[in-house]
N, C-alpha and C. Protein backbone atom coordinates (compact mmCIF):
# COMPACT_ATOMS: atom_id res chain seq x y z
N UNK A 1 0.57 -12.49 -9.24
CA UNK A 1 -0.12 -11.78 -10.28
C UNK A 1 0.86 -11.54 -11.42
N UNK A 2 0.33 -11.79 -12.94
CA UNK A 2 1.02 -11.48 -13.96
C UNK A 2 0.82 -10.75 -14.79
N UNK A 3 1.64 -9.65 -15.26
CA UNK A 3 0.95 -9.14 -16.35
C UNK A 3 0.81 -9.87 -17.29
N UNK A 4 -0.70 -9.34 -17.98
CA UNK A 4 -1.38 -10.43 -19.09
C UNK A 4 -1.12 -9.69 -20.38
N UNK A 5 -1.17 -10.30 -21.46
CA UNK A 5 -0.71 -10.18 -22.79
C UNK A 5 -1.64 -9.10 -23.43
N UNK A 6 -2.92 -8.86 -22.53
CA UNK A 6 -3.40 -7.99 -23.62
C UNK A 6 -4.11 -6.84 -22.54
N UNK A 7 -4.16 -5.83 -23.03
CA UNK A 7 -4.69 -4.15 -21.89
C UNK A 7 -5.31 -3.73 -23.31
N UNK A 8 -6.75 -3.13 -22.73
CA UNK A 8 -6.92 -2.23 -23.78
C UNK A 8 -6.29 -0.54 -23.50
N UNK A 9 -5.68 -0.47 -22.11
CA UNK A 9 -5.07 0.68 -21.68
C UNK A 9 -4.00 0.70 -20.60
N UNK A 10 -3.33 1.57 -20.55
CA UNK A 10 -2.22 1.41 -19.51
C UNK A 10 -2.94 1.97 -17.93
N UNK A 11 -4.24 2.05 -17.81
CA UNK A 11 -4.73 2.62 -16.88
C UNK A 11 -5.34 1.51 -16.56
N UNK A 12 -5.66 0.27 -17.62
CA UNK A 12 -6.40 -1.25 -17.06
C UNK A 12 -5.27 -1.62 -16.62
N UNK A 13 -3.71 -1.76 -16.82
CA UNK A 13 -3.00 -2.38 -16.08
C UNK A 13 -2.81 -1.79 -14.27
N UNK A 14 -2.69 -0.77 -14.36
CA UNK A 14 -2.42 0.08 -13.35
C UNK A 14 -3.23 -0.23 -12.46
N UNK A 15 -4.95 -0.80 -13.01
CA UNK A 15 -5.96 -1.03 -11.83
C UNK A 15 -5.70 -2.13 -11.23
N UNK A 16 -4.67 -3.38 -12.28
CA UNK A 16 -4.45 -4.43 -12.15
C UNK A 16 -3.26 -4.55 -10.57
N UNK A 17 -2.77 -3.58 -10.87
CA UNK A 17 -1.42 -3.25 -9.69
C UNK A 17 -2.34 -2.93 -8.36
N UNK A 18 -3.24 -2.11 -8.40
CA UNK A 18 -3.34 -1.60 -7.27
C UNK A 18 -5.01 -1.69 -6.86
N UNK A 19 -5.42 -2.92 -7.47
CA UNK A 19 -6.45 -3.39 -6.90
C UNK A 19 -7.12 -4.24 -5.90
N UNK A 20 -7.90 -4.02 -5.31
CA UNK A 20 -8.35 -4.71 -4.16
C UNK A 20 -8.02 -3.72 -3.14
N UNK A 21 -8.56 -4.43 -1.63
CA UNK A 21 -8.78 -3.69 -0.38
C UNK A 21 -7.21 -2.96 0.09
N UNK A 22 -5.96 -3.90 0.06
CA UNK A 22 -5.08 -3.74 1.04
C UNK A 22 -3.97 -2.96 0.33
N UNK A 23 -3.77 -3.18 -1.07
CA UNK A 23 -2.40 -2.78 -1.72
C UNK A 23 -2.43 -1.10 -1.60
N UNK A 24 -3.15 -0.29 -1.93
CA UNK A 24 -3.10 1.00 -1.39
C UNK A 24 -2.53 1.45 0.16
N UNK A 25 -3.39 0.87 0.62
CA UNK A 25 -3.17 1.13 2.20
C UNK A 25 -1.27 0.73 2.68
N UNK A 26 -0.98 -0.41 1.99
CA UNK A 26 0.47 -1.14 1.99
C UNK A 26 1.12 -0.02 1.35
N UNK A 27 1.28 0.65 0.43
CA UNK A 27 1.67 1.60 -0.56
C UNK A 27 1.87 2.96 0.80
N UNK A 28 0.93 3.26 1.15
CA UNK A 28 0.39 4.16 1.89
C UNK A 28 1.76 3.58 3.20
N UNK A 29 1.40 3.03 3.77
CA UNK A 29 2.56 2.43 5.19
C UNK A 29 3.89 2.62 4.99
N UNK A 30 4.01 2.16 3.86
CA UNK A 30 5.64 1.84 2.90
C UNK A 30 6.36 3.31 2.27
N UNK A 31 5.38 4.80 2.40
CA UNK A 31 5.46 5.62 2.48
C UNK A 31 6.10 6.22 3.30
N UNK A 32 6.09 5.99 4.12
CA UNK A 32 6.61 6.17 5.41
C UNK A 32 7.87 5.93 6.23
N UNK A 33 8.64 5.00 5.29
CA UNK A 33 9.57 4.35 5.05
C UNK A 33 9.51 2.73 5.20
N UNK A 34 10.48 2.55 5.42
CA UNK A 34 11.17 0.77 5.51
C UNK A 34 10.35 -0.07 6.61
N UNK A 35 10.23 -0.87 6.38
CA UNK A 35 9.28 -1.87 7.21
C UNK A 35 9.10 -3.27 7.50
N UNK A 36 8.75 -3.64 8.13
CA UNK A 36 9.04 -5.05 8.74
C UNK A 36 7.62 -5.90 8.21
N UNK A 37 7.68 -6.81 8.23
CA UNK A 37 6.16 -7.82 7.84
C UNK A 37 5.45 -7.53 9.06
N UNK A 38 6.13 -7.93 10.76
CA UNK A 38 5.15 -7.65 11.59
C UNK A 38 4.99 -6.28 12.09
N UNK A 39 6.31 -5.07 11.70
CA UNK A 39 5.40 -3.78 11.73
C UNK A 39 4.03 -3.09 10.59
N UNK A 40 4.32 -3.90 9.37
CA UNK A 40 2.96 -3.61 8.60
C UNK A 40 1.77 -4.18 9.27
N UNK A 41 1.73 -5.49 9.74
CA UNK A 41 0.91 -5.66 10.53
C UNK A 41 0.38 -5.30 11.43
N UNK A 42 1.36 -4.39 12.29
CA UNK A 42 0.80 -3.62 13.44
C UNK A 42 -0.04 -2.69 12.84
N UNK A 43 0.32 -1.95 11.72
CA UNK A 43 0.11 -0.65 11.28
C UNK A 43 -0.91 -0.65 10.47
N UNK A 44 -1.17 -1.79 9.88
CA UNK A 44 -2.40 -2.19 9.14
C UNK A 44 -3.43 -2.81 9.25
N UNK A 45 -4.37 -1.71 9.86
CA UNK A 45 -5.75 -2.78 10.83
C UNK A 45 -6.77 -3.38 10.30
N UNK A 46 -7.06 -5.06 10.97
CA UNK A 46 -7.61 -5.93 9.93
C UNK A 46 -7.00 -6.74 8.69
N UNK A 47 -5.82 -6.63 8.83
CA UNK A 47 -5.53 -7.08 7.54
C UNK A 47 -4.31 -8.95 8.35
N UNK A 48 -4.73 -9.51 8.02
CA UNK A 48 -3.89 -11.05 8.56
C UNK A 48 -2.85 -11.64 7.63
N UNK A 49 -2.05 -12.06 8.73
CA UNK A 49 -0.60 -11.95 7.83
C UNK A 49 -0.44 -12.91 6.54
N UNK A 50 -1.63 -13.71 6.49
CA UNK A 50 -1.13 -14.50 5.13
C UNK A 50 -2.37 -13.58 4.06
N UNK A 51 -3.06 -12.53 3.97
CA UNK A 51 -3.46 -11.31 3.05
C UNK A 51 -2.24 -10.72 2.90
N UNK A 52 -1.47 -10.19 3.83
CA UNK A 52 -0.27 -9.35 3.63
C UNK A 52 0.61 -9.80 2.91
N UNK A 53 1.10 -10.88 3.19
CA UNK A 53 2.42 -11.61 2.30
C UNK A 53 1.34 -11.90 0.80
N UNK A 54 0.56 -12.08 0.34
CA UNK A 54 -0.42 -12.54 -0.94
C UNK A 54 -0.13 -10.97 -1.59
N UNK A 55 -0.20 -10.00 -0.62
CA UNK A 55 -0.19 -8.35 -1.37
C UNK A 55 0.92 -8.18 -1.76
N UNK A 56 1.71 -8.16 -0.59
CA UNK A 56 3.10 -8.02 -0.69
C UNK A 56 3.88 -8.59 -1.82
N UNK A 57 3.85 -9.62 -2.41
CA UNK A 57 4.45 -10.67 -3.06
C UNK A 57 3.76 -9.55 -4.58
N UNK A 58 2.43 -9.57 -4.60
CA UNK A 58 2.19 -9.30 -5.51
C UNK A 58 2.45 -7.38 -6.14
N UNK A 59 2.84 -6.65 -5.55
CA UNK A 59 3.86 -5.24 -5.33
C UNK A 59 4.76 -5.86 -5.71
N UNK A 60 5.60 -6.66 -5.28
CA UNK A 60 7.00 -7.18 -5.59
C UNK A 60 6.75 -7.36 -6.98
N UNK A 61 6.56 -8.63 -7.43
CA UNK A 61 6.31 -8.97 -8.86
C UNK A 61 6.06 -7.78 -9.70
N UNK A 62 5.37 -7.14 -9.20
CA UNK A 62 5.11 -5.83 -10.33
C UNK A 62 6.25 -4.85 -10.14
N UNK A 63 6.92 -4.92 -9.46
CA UNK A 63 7.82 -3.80 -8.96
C UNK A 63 8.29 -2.88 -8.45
N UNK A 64 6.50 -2.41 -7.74
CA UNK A 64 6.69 -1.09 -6.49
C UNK A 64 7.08 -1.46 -5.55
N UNK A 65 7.20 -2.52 -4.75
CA UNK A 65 8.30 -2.68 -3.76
C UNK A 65 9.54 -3.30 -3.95
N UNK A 66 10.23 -2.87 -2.44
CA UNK A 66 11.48 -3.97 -2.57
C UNK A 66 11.71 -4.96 -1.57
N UNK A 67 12.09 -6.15 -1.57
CA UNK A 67 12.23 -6.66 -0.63
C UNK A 67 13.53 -7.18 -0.17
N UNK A 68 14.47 -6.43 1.28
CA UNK A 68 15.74 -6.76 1.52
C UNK A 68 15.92 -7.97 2.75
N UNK A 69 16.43 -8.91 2.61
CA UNK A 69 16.61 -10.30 4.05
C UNK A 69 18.45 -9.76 4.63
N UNK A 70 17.76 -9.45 5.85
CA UNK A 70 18.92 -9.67 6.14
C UNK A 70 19.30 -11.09 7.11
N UNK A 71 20.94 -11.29 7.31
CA UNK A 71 21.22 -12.60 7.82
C UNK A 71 21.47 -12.86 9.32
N UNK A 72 21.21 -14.03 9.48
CA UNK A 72 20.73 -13.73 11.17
C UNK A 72 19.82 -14.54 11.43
N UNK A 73 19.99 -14.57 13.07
CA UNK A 73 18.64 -15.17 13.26
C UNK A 73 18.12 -14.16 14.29
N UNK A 74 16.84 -14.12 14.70
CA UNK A 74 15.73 -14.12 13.68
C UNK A 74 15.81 -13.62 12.26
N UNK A 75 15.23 -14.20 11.36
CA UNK A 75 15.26 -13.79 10.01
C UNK A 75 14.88 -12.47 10.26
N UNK A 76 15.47 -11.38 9.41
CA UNK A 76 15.04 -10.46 9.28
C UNK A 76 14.31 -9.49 7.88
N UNK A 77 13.18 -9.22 7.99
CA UNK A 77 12.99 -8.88 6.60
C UNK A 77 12.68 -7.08 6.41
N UNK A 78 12.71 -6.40 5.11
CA UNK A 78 11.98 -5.11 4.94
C UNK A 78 11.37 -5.06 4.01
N UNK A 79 11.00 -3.72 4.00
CA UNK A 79 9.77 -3.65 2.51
C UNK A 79 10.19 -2.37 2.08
N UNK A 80 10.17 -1.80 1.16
CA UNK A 80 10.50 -0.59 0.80
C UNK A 80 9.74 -0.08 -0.53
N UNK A 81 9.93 1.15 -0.90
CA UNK A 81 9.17 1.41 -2.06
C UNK A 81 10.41 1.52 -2.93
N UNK A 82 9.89 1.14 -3.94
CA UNK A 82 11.09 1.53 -5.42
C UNK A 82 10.32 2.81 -5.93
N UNK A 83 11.11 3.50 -6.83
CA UNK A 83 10.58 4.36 -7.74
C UNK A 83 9.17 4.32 -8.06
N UNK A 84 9.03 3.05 -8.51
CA UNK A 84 7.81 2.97 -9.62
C UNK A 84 6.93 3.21 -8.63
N UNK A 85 7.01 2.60 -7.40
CA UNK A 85 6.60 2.56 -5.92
C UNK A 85 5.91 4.13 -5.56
N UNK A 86 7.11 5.00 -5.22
CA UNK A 86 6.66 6.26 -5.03
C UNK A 86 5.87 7.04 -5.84
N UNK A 87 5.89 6.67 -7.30
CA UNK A 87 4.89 7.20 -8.29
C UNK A 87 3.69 6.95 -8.21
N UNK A 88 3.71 5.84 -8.05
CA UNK A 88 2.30 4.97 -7.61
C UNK A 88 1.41 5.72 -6.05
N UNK A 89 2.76 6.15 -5.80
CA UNK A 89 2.18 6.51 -4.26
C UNK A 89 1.52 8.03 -4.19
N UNK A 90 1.79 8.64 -5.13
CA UNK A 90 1.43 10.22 -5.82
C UNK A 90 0.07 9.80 -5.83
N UNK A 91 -0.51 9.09 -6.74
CA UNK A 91 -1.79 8.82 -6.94
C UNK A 91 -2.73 8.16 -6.00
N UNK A 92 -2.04 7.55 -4.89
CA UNK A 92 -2.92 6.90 -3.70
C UNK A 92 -2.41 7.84 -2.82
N UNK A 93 -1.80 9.14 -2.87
CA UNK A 93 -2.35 10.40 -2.05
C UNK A 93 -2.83 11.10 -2.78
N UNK A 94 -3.39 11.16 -3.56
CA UNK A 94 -4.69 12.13 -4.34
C UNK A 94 -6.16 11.55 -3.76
N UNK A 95 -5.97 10.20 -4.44
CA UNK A 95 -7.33 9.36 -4.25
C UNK A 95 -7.20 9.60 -2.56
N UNK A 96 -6.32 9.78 -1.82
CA UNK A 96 -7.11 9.69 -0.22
C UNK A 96 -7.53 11.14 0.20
N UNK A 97 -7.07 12.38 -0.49
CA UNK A 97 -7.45 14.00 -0.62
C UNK A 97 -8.75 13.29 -0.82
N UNK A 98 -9.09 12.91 -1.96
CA UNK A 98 -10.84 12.85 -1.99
C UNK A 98 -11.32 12.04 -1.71
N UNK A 99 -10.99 11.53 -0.92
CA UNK A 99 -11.80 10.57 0.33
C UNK A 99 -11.89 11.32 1.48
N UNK A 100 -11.00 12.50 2.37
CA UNK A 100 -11.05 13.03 3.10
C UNK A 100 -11.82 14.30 2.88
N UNK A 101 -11.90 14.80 1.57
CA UNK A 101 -13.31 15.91 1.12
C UNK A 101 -14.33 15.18 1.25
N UNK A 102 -14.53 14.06 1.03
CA UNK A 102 -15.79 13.48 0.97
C UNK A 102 -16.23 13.56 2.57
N UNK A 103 -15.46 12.59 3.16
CA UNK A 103 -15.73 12.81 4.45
C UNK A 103 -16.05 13.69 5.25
N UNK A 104 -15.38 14.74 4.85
CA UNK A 104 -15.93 15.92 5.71
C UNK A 104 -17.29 16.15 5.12
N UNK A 105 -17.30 16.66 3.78
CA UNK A 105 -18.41 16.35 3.33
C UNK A 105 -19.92 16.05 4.11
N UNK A 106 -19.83 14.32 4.47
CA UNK A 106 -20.58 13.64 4.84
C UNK A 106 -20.28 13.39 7.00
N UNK A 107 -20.09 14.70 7.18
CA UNK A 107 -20.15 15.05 8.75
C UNK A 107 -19.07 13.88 9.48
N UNK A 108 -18.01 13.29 8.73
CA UNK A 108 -17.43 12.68 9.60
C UNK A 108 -16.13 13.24 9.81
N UNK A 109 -15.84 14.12 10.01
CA UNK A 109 -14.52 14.86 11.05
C UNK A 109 -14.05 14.03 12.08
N UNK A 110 -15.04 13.35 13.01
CA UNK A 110 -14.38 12.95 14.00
C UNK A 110 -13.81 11.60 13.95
N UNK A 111 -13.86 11.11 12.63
CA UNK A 111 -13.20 10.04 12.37
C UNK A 111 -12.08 9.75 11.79
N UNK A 112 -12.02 11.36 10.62
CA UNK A 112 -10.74 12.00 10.32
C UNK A 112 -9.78 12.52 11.96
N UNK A 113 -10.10 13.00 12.44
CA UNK A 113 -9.79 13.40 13.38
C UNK A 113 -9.38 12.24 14.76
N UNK A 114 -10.07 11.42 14.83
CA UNK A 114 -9.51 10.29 15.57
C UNK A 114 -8.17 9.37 14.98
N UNK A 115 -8.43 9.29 13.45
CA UNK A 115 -7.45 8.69 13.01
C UNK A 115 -5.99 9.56 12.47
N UNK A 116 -6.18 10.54 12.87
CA UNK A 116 -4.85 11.50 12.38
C UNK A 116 -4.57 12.12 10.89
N UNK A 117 -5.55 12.39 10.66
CA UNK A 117 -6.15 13.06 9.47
C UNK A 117 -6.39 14.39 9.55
N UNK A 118 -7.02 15.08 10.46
CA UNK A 118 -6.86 16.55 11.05
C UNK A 118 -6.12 16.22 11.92
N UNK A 119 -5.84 18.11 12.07
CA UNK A 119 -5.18 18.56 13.22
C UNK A 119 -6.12 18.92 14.29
C-alpha cells in the first residue's frame, strides 16, 4: 500500500492505514508487546498466514510497525509497534470501548465475558 498523492483529509489517509478486517486487531496483538509471525497467528483467530504477512507488510510501509530478523536458523522474526504504532493504538482502544458498550448494550456479556473482556 502507498500513500497516494492526493487526501481530501488526514483522517482519509488514516482510514487508508487502518482499513479492512485484520490491521486493527494486528495493532491490538502488537500491543501487547513483541511478536512472532506464528505467535500472531496463534493469537489471531481466522486470520491465514499469507492475510497476515499482506497486513503486516502493509503497517510496515506505513510505519506503525517494526520489523526485527534475527540470525540463525530457524529464521527468526518480530513485530513491534513504533511510535506512530502506539498512537494509532490509542484510537483502536477507543473504537473497541464502543464496541464493548454496544455489546453489552445488545445482551451479549457472555461473549465479552468468554473472550476476556469482563471480569
Amino acid at each position: 500500500m502507498k500513500i497516494r498523492d492526493e487526501y481530501t483529509c488526514p483522517l482519509e489517509l488514516t482510514h487508508d492505514i487502518t482499513k479492512g478486517k485484520w490491521k486493527p486487531i494486528i495493532l491490538w496483538q502488537l500491543g501487547k508487546g513483541k511478536s512472532s509471525l506464528s505467535q500472531l497467528e496463534r493469537d489471531i483467530k481466522g486470520i491465514n498466514q499469507k492475510m497476515l504477512l499482506e497486513q503486516l507488510k502493509e503497517l510496515l510501509d506505513y510505519g506503525m510497525i517494526a520489523k526485527q530478523s534475527f540470525e540463525g536458523y530457524p529464521l527468526k522474526v518480530e513485530y513491534s509497534l513504533t511510535g506512530r504504532g502506539q498512537k494509532l493504538l490509542e484510537a483502536v482502544t477507543i473504537m473497541q470501548g464502543v464496541g464493548i458498550e454496544l455489546m453489552k448494550e445488545n445482551g451479549m456479556e457472555d461473549v465479552l465475558k468468554k473472550n476476556g473482556f469482563l471480569g
